[in-house]
N, C-alpha and C. Protein backbone atom coordinates (compact mmCIF):
# COMPACT_ATOMS: atom_id res chain seq x y z
N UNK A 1 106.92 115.92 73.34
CA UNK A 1 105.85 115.92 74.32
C UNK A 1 106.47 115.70 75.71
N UNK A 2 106.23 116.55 77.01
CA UNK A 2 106.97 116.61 78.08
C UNK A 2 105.91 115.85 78.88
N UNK A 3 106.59 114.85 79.81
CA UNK A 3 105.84 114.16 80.61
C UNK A 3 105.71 114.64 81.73
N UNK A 4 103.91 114.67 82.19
CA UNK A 4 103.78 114.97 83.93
C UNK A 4 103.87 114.14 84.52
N UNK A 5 103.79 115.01 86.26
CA UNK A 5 103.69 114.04 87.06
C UNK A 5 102.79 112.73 87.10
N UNK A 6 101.57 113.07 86.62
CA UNK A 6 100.79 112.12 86.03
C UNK A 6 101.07 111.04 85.49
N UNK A 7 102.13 111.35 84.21
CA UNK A 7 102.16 110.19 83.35
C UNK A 7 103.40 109.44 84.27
N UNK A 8 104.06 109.57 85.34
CA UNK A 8 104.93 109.30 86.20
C UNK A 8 104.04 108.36 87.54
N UNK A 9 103.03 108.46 87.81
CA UNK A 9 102.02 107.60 88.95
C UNK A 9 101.93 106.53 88.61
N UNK A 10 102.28 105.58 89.52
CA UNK A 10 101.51 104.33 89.20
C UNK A 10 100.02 103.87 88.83
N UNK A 11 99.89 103.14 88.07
CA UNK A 11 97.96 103.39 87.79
C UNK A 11 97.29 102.09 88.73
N UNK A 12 96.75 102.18 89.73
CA UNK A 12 96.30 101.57 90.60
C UNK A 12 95.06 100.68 90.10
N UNK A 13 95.90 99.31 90.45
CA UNK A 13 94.32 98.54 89.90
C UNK A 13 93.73 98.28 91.12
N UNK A 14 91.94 97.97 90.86
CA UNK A 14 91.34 97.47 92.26
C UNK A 14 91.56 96.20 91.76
N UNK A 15 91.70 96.01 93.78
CA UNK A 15 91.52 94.22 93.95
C UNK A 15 90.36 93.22 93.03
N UNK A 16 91.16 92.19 92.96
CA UNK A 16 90.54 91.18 92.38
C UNK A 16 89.38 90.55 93.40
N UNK A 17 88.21 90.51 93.21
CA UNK A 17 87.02 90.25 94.00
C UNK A 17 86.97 88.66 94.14
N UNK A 18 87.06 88.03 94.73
CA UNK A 18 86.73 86.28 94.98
C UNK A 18 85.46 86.77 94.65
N UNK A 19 84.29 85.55 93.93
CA UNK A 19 83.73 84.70 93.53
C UNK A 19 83.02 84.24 95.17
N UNK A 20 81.98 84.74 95.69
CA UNK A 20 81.52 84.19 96.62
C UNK A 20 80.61 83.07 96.40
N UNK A 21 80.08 83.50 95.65
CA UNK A 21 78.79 82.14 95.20
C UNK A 21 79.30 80.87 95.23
N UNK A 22 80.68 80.69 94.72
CA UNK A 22 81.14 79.35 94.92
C UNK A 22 81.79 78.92 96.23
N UNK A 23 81.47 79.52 97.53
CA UNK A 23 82.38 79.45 98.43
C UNK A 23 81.23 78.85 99.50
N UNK A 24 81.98 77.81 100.18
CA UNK A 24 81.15 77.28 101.21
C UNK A 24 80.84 78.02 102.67
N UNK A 25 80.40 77.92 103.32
CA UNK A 25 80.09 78.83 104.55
C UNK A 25 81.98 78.41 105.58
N UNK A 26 81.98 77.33 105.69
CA UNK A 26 83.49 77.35 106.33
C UNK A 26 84.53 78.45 105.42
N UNK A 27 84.80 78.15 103.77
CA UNK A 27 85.68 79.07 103.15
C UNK A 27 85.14 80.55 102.81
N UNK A 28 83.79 81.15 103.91
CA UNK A 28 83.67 82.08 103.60
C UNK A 28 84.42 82.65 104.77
N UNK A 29 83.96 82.08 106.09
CA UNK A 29 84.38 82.15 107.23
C UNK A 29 85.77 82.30 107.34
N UNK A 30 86.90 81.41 106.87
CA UNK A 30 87.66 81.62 106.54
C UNK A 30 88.48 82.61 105.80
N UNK A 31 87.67 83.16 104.72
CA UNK A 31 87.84 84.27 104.24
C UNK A 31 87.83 85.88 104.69
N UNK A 32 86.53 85.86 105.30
CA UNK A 32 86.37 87.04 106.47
C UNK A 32 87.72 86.85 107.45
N UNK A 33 88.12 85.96 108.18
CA UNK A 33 89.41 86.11 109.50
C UNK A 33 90.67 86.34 108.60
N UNK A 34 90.82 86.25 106.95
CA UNK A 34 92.14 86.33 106.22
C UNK A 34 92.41 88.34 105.85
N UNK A 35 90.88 89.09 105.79
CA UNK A 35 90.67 89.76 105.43
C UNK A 35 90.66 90.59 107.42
N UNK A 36 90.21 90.34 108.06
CA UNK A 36 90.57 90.73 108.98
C UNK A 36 91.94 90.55 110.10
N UNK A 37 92.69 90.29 109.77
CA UNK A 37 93.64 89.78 109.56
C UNK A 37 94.80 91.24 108.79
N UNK A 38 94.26 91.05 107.35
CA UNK A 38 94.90 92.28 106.51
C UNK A 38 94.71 93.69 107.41
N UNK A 39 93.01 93.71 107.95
CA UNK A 39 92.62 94.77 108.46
C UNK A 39 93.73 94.90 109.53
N UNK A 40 94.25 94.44 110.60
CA UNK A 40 94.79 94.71 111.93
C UNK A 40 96.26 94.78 111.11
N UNK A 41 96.60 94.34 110.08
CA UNK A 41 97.71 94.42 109.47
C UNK A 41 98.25 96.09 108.92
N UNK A 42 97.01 96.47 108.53
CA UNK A 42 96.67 97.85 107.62
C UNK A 42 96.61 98.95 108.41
N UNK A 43 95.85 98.75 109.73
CA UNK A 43 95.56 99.73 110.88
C UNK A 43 97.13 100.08 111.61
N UNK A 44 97.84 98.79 111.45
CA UNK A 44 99.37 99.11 112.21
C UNK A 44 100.10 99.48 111.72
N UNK A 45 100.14 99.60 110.08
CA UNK A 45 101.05 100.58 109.28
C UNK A 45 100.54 101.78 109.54
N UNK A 46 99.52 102.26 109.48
CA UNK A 46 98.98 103.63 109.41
C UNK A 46 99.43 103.91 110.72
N UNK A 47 98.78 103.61 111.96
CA UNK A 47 99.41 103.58 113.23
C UNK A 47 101.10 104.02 113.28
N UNK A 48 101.45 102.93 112.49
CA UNK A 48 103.18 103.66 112.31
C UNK A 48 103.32 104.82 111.81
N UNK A 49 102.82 104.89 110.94
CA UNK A 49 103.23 106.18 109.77
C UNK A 49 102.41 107.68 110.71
N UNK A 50 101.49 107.21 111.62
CA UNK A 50 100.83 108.38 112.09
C UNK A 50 102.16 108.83 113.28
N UNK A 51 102.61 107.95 113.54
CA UNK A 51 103.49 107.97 114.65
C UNK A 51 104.95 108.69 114.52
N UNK A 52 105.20 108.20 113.36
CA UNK A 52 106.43 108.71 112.51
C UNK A 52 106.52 110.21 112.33
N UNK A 53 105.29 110.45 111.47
CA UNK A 53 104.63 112.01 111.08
C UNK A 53 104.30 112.78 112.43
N UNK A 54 103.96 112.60 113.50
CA UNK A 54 103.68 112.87 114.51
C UNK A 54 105.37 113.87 115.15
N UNK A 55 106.41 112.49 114.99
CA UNK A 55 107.31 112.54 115.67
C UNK A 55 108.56 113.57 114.47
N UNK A 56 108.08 113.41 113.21
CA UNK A 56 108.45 115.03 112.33
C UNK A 56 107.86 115.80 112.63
N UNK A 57 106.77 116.11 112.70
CA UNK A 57 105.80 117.53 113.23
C UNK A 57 106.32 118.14 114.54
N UNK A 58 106.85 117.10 115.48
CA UNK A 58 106.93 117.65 116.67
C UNK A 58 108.53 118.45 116.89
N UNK A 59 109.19 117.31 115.99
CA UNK A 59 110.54 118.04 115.51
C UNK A 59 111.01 119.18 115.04
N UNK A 60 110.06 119.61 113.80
CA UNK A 60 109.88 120.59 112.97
C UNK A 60 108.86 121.25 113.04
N UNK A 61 108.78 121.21 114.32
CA UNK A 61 107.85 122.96 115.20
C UNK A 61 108.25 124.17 115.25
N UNK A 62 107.75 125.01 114.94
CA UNK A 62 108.40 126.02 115.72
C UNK A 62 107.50 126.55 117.08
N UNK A 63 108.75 126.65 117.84
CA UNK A 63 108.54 127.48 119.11
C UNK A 63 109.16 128.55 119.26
């Protein structure tokens, strides 16, 4: 049996969800600025990688 690319992908789990019900209004609060936080974290890789790709595209133009 020959393996695809498929059986070659990593299988992506989703995130593990916190349990809000047990969380007080400070550790929710807290929670939201940890998660926004990731967000400005997440936006600046992409930001990079758009930048990167940008700066191959512009390379590997033709004119």
């Amino acid at each position: 049996m020959a393996l695809t690319e498929d059986d070659l992908s990593p299988v992506k789990k989703p995130a593990a969800l916190r349990p809000l019900d047990k969380m007080s209004i400070d550790e929710l609060r807290a929670y939201i600025e940890e998660m926004k936080i990731e967000i400005r974290r997440v936006e600046a890789e992409i930001a990079r990688k758009e930048s990167h790709r940008a700066a191959a595209d512009s390379f590997f133009r033709k004119t």
